[in-house]
N, C-alpha and C. Protein backbone atom coordinates (compact mmCIF):
# COMPACT_ATOMS: atom_id res chain seq x y z
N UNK A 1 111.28 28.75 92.61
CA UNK A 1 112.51 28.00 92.76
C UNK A 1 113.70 28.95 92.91
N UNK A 2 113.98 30.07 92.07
CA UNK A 2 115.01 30.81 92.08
C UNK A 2 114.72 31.69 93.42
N UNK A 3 113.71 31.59 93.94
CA UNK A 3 113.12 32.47 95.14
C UNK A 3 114.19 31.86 96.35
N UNK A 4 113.84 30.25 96.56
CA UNK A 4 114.13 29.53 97.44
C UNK A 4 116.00 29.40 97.75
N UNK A 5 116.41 29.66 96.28
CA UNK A 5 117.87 29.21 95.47
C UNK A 5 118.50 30.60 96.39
N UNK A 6 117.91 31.78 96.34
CA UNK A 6 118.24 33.00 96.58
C UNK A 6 118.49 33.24 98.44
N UNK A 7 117.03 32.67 98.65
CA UNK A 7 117.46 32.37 100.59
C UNK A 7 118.21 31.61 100.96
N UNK A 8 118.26 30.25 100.43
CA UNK A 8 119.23 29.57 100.89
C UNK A 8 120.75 30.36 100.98
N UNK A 9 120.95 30.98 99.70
CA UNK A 9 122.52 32.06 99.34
C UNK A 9 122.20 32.62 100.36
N UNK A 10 121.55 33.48 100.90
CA UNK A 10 121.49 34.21 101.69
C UNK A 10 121.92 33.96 103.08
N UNK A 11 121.11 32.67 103.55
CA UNK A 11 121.18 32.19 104.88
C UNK A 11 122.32 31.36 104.86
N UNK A 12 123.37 30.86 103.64
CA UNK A 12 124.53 30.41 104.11
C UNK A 12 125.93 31.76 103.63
N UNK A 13 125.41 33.14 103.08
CA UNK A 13 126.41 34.20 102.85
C UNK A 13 126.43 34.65 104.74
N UNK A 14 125.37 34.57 105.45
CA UNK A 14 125.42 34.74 106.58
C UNK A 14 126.06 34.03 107.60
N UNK A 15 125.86 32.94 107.36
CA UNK A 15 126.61 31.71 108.45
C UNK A 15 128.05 31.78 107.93
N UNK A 16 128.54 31.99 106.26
CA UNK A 16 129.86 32.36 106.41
C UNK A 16 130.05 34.07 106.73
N UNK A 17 129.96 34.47 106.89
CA UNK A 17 130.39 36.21 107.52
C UNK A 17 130.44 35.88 108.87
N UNK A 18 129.47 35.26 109.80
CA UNK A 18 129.50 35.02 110.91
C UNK A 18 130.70 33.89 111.54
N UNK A 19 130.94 33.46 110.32
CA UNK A 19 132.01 31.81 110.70
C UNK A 19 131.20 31.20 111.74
N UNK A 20 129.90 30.92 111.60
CA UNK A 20 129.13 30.76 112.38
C UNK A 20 129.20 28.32 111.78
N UNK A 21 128.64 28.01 113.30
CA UNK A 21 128.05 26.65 112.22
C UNK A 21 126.96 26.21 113.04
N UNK A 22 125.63 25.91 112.47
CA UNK A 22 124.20 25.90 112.72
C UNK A 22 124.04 24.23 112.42
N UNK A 23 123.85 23.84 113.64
CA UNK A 23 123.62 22.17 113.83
C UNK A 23 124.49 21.57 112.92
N UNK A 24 125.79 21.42 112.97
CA UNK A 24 126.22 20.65 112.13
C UNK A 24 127.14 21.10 110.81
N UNK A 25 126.67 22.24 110.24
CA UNK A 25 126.33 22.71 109.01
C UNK A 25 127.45 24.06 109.12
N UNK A 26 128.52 24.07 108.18
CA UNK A 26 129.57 25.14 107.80
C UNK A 26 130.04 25.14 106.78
N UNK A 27 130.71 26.08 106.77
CA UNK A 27 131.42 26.17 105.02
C UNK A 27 133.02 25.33 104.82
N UNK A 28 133.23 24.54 104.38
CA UNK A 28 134.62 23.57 104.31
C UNK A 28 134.36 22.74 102.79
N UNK A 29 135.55 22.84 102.79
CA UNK A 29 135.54 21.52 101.37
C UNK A 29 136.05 20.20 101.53
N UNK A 30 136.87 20.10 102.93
CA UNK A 30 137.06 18.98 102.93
C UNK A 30 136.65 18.35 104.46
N UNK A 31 136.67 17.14 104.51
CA UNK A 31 136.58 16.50 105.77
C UNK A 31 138.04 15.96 106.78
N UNK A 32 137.79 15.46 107.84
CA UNK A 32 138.98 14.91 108.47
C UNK A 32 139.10 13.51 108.16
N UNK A 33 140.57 12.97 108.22
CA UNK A 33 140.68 11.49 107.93
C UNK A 33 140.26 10.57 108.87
N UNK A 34 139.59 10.11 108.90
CA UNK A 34 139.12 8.86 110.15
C UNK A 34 140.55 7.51 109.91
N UNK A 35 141.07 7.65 111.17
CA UNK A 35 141.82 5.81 110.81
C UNK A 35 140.90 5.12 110.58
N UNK A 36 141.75 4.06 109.56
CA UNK A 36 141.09 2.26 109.78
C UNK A 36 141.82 1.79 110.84
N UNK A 37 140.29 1.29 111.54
CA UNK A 37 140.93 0.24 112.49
C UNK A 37 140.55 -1.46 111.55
N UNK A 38 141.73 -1.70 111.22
CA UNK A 38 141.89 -2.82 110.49
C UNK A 38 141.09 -4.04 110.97
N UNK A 39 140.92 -3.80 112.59
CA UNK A 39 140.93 -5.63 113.66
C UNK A 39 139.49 -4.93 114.24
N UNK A 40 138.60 -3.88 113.49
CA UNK A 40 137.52 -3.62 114.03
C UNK A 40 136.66 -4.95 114.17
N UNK A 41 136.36 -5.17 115.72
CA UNK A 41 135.02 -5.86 116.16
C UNK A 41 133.95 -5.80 115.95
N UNK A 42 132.67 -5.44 115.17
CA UNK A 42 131.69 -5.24 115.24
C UNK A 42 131.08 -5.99 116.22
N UNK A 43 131.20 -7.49 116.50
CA UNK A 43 130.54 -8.22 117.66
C UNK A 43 130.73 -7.45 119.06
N UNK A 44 132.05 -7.21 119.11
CA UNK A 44 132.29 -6.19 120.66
C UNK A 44 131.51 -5.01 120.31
N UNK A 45 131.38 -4.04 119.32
CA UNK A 45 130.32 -2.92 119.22
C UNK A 45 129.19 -3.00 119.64
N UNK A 46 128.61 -4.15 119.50
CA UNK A 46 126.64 -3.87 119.76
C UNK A 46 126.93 -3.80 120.82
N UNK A 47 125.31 -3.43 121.70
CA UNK A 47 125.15 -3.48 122.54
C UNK A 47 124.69 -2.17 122.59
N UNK A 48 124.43 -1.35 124.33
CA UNK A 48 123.96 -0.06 124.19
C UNK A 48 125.37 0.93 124.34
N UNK A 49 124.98 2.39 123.86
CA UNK A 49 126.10 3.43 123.56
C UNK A 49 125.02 4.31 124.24
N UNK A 50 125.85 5.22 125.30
CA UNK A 50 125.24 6.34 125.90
C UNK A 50 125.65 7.57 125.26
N UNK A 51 125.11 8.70 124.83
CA UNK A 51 125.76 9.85 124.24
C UNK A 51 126.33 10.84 125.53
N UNK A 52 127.69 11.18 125.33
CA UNK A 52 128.26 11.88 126.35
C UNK A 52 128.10 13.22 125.88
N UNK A 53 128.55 13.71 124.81
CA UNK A 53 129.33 14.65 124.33
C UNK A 53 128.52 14.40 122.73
N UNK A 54 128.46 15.76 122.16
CA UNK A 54 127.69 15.66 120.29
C UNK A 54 128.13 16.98 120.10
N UNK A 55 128.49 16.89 118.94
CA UNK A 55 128.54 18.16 118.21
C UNK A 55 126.80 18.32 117.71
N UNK A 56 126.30 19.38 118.23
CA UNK A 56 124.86 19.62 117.72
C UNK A 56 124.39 19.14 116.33
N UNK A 57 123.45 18.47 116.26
CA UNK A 57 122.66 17.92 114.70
C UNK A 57 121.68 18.51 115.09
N UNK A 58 120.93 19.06 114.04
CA UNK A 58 119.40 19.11 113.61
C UNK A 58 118.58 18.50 114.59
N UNK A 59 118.68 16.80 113.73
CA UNK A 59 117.69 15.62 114.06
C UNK A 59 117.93 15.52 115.44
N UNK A 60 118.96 15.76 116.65
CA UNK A 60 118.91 16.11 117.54
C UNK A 60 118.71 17.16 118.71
N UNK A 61 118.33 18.33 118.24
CA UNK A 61 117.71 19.10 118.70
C UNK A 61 116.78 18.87 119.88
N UNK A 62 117.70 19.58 120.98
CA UNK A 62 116.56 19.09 122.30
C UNK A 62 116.42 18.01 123.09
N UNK A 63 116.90 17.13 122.40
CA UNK A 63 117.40 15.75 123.12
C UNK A 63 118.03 15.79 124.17
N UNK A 64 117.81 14.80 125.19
CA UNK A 64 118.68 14.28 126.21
C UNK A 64 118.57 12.63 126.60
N UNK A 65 119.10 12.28 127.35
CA UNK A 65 119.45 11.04 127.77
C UNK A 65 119.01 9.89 126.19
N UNK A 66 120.07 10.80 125.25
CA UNK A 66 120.12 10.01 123.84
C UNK A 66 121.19 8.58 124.02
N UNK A 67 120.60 7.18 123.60
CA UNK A 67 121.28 6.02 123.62
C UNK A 67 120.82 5.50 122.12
N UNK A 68 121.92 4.94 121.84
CA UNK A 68 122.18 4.13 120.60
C UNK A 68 122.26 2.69 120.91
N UNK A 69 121.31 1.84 120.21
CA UNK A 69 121.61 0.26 120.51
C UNK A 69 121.57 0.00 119.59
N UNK A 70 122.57 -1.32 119.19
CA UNK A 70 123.24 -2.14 118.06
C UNK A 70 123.07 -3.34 118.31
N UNK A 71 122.17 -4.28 117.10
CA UNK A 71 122.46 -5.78 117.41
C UNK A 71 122.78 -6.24 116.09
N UNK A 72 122.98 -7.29 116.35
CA UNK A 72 123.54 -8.47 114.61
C UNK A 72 122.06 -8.93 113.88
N UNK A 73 122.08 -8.48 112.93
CA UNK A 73 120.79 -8.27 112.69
C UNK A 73 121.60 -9.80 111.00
N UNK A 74 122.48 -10.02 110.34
CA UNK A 74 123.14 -10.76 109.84
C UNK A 74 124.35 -10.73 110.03
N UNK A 75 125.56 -11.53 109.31
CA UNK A 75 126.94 -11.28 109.20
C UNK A 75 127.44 -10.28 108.54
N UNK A 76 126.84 -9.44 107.88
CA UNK A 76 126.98 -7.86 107.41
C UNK A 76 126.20 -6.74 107.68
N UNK A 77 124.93 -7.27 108.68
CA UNK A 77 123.96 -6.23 109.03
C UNK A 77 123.86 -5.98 110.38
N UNK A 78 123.91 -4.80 110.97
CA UNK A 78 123.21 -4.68 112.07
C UNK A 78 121.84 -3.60 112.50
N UNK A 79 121.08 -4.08 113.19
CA UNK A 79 120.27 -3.08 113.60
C UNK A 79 120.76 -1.82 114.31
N UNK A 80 119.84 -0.43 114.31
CA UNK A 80 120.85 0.39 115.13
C UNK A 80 119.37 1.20 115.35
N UNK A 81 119.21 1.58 116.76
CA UNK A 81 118.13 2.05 117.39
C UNK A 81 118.43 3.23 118.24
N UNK A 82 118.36 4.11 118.04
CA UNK A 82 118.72 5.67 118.38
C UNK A 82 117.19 6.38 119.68
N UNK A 83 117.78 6.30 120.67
CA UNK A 83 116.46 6.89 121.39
C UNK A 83 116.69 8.02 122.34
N UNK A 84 115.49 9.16 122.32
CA UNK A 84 116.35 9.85 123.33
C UNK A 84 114.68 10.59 123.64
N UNK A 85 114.98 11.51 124.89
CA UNK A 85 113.87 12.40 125.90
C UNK A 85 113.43 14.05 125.16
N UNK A 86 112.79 14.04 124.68
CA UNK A 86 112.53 15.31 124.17
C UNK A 86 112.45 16.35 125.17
N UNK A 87 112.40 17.33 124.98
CA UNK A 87 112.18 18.58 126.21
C UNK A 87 110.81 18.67 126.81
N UNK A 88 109.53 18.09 125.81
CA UNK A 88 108.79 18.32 126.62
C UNK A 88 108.61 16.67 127.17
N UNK A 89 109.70 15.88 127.30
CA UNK A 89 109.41 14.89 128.28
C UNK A 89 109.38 13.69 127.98
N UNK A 90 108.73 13.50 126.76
CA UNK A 90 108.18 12.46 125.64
C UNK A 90 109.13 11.64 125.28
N UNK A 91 109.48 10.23 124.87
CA UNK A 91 110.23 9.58 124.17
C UNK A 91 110.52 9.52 122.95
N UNK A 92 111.79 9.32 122.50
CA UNK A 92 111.67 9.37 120.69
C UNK A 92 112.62 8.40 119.92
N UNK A 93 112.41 8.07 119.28
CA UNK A 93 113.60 6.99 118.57
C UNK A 93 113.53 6.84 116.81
N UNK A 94 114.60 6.48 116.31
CA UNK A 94 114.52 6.24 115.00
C UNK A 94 115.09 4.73 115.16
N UNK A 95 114.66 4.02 114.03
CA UNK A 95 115.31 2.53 114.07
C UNK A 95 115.50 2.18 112.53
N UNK A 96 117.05 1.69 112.22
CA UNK A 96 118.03 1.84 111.19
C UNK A 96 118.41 0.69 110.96
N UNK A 97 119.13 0.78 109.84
CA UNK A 97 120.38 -0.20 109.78
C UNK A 97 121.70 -0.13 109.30
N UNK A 98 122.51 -0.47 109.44
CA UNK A 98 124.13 -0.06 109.29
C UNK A 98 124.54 -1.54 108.79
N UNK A 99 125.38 -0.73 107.81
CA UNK A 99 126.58 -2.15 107.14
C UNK A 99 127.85 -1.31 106.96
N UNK A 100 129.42 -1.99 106.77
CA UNK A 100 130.13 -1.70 106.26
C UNK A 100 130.31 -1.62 104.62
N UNK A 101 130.45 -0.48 104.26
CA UNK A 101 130.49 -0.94 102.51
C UNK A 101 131.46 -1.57 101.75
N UNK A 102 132.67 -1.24 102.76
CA UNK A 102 134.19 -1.85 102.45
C UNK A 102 134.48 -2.39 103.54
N UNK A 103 133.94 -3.60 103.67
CA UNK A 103 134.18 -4.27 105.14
C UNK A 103 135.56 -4.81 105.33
N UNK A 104 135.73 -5.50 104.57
CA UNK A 104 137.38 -6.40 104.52
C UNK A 104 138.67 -4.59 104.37
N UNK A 105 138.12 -3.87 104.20
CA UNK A 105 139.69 -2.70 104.15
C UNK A 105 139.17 -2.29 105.08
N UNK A 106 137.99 -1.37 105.55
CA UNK A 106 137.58 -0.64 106.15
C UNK A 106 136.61 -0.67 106.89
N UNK A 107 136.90 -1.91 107.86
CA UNK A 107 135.83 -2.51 108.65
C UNK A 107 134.67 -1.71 109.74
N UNK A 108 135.71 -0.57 110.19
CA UNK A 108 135.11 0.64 111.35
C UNK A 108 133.79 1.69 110.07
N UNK A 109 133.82 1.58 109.28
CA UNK A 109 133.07 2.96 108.93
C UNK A 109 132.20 2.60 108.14
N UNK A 110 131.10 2.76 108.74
CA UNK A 110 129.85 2.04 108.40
C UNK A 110 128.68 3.12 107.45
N UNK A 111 127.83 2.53 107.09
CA UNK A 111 127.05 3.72 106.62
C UNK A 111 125.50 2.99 107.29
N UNK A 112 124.99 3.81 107.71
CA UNK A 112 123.22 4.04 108.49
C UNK A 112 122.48 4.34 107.47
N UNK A 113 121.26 3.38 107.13
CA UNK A 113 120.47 3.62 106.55
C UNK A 113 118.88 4.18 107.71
N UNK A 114 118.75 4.81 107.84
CA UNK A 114 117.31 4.99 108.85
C UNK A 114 116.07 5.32 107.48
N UNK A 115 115.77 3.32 107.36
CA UNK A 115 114.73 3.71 106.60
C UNK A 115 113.82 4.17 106.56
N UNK A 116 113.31 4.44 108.20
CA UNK A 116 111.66 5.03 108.26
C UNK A 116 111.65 6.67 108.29
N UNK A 117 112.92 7.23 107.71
CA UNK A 117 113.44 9.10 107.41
C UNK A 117 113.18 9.03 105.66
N UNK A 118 113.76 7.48 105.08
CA UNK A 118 113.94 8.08 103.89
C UNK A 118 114.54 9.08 103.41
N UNK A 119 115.65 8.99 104.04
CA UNK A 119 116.76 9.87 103.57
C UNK A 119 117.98 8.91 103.29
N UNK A 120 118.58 9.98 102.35
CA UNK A 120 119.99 8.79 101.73
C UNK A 120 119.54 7.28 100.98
N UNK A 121 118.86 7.20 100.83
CA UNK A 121 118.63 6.39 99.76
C UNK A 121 119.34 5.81 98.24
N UNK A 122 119.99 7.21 98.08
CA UNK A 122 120.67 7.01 97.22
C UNK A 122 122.30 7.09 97.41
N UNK A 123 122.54 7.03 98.75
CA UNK A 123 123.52 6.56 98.61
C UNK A 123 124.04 5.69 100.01
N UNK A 124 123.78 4.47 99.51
CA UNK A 124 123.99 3.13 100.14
C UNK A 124 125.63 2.75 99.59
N UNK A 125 126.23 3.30 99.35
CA UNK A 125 127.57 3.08 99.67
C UNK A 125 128.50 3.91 100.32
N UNK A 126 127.95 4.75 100.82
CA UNK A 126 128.67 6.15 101.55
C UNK A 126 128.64 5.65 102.98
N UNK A 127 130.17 5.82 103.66
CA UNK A 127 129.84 4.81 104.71
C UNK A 127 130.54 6.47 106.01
N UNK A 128 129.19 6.31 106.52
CA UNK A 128 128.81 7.81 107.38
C UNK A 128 129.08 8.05 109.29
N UNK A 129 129.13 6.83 109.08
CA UNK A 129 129.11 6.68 110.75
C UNK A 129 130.55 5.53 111.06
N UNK A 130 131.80 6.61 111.41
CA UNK A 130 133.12 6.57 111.17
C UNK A 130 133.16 6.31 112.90
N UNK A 131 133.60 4.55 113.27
CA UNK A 131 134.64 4.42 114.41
C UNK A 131 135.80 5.03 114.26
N UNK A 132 135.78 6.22 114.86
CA UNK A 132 137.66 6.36 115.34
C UNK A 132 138.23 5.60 115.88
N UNK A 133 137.56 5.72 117.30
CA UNK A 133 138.31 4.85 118.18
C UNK A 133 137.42 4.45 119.17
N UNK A 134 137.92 3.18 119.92
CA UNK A 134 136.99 2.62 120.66
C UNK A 134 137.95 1.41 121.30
N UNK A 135 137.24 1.50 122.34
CA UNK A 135 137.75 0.38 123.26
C UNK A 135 136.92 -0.88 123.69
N UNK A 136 135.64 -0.74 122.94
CA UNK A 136 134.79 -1.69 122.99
C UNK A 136 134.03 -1.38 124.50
N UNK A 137 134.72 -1.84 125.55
CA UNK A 137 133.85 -1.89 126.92
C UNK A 137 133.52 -0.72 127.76
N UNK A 138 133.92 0.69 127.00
CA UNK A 138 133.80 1.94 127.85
C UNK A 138 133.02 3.07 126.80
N UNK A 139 134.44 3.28 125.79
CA UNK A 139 134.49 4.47 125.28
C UNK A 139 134.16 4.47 123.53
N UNK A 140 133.65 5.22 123.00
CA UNK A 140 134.06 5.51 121.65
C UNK A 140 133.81 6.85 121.05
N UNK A 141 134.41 6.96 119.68
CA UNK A 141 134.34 7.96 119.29
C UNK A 141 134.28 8.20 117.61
N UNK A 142 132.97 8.82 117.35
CA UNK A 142 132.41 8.25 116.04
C UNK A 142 132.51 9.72 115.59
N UNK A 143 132.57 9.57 114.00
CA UNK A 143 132.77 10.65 113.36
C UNK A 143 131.89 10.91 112.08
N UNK A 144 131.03 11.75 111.41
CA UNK A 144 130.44 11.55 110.36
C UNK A 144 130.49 12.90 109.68
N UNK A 145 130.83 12.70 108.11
CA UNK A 145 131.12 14.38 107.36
C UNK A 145 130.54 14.04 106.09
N UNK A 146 130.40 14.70 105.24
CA UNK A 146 129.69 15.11 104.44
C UNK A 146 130.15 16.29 103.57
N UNK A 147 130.69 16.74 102.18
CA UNK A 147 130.81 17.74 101.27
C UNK A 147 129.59 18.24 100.50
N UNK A 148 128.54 19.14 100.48
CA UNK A 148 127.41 19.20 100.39
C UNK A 148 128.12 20.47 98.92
N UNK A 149 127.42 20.24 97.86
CA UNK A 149 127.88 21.43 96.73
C UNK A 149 129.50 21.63 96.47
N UNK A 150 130.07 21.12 97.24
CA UNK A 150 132.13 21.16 97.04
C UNK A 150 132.26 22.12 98.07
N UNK A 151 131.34 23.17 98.94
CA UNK A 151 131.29 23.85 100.19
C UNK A 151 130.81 23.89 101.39
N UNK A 152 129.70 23.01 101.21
CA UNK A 152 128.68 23.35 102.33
C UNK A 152 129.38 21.73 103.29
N UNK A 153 129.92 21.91 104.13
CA UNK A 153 130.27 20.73 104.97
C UNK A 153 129.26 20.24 106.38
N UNK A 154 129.06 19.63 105.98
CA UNK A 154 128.09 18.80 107.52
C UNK A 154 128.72 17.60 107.96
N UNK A 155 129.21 18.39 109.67
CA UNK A 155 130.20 17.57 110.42
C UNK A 155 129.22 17.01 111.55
N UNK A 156 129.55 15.87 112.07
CA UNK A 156 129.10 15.36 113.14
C UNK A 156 129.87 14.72 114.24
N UNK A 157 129.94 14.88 115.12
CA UNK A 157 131.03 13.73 116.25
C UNK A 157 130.17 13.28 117.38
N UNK A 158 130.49 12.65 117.72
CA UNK A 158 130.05 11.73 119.37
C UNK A 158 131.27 11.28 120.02
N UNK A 159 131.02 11.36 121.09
CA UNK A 159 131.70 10.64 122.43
C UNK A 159 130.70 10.11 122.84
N UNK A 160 130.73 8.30 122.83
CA UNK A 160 129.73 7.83 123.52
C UNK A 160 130.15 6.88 124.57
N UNK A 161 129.63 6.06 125.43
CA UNK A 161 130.28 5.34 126.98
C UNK A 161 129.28 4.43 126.73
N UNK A 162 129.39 3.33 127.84
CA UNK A 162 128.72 2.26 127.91
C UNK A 162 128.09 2.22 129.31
N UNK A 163 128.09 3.66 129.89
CA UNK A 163 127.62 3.98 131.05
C UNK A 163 127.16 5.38 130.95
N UNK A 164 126.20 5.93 131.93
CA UNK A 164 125.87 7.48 131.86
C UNK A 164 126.73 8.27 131.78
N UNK A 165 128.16 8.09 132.25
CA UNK A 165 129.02 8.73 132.25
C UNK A 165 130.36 8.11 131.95
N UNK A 166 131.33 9.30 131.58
CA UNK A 166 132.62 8.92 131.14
C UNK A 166 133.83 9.78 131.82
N UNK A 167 134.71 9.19 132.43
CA UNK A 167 135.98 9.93 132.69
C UNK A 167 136.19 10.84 131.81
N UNK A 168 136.58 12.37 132.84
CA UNK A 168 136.77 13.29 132.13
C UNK A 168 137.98 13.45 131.09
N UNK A 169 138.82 12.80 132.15
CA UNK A 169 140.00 12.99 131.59
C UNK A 169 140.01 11.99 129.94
N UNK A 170 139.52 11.03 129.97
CA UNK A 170 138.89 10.52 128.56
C UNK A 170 138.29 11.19 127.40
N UNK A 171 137.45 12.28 128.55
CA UNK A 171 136.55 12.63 127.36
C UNK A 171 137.77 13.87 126.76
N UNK A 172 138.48 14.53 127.16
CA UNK A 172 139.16 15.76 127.23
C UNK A 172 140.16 14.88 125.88
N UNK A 173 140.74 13.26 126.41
CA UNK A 173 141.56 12.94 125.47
C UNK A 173 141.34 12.89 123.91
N UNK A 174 139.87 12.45 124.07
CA UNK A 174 139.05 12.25 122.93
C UNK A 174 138.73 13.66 121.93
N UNK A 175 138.94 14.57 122.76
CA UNK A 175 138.51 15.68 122.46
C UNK A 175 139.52 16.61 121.85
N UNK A 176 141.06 16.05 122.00
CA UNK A 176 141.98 16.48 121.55
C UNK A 176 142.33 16.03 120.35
N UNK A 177 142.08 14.13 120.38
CA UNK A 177 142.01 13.19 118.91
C UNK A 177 141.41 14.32 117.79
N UNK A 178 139.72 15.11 118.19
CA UNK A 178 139.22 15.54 117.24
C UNK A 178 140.08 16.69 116.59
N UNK A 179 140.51 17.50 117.30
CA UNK A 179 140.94 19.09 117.23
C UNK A 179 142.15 18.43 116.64
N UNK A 180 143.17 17.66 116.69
CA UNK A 180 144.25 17.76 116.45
C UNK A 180 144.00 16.98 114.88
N UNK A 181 142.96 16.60 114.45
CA UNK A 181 142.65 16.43 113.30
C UNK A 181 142.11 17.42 112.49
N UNK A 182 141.78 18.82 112.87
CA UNK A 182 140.77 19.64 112.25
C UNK A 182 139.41 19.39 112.49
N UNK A 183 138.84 19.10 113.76
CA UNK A 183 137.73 18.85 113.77
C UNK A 183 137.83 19.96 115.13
N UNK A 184 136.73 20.87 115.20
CA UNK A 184 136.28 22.00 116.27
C UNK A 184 135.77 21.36 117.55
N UNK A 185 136.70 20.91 118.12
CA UNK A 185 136.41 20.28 119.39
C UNK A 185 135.41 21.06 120.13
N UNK A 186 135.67 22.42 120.38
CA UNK A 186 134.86 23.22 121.02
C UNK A 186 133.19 23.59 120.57
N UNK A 187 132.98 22.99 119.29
CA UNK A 187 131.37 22.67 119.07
C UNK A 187 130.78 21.51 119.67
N UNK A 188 131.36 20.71 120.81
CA UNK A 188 130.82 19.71 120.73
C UNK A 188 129.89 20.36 122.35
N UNK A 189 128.67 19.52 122.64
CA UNK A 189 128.38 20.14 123.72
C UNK A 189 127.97 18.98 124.51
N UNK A 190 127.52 18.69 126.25
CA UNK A 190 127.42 17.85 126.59
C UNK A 190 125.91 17.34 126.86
N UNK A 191 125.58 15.98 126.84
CA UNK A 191 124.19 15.32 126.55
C UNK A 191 124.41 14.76 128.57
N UNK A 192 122.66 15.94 128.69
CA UNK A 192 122.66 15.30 129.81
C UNK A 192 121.80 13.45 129.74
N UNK A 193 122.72 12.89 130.38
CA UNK A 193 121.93 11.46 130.80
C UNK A 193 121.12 11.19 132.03
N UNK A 194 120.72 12.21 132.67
CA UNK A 194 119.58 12.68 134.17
C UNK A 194 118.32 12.94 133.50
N UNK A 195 117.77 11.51 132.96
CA UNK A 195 116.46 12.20 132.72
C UNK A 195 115.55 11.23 133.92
């Protein structure tokens, strides 16, 4: 155990010397503020979300032509189905579910349960998967953070469309929303949808 306790120190004394951040994963104590969108739609949300733009995750590694679909699964639940092309070709998907935990204040920021990971389990009130902004019929832009030990920060963003593609000049706007919040616009990289 103290073996394991010791690499981990190690492999994150490195990623900070480097100011490096590895899928997601850097040294910060705090996160960025997501607005409430007070008059959030969830009914205008479902439907399918194309990934334009990600700041690298893990669980995404290698992916391309990644889509997110959302349906009303109750009046506080929805389904949420994540699929995307592996490199060597193959299909892949996880299938979830999302609620708001503070729906009536904080209707946009939902938390994902993906029960067949079994992860987060224990915390079903942490609401992870943050609408910034969205226009319902084109664009959005989702945000998810995490304080891991009071240092270890795991950031996530998307730009997603309701088509393979998105105006640049959109995505560039979107991309300024992040940075001008403290979020490293320039980690984000682009998801080809040409599979």
């Amino acid at each position: 155990m103290l073996r394991q306790i010791f690499v981990i120190f190690l492999a994150f004394s490195h990623l900070y010397q480097t100011r490096a951040s590895i899928y997601g994963f850097s040294f910060g104590s705090s996160c960025s503020q997501v607005p409430v969108i007070s008059d959030f739609d969830i009914s205008r949300y479902l439907g399918t979300w194309y990934e334009i733009e990600r700041i690298p995750m893990f669980f995404e590694r290698g992916l391309n032509c990644v889509t997110a679909n959302y349906d009303l699964l109750s009046d506080s639940k929805i389904s949420v189905k994540n699929s995307g092309i592996m490199k060597n070709g193959k299909s892949t998907s996880v299938i979830g579910e999302a609620h708001a935990p503070n729906a009536d204040e904080e209707p946009n920021k939902l938390y994902v349960d993906f029960r067949n990971i079994g992860k987060h389990s224990d915390r079903k009130n942490a609401a992870n998967y943050h609408v910034w902004l969205t226009d319902y019929d084109n664009y959005s832009l989702v945000y998810s953070c995490d304080i891991i030990l009071g240092f270890i920060k795991f950031e996530a963003a998307w730009i997603l469309s309701r088509s393979k593609e998105l105006d640049e000049a959109k995505i560039e706007h979107l991309k300024r929303l992040l940075n001008s919040s403290g979020v490293d616009q320039t980690k984000l990289e682009r998801v080809s949808q040409n599979c």
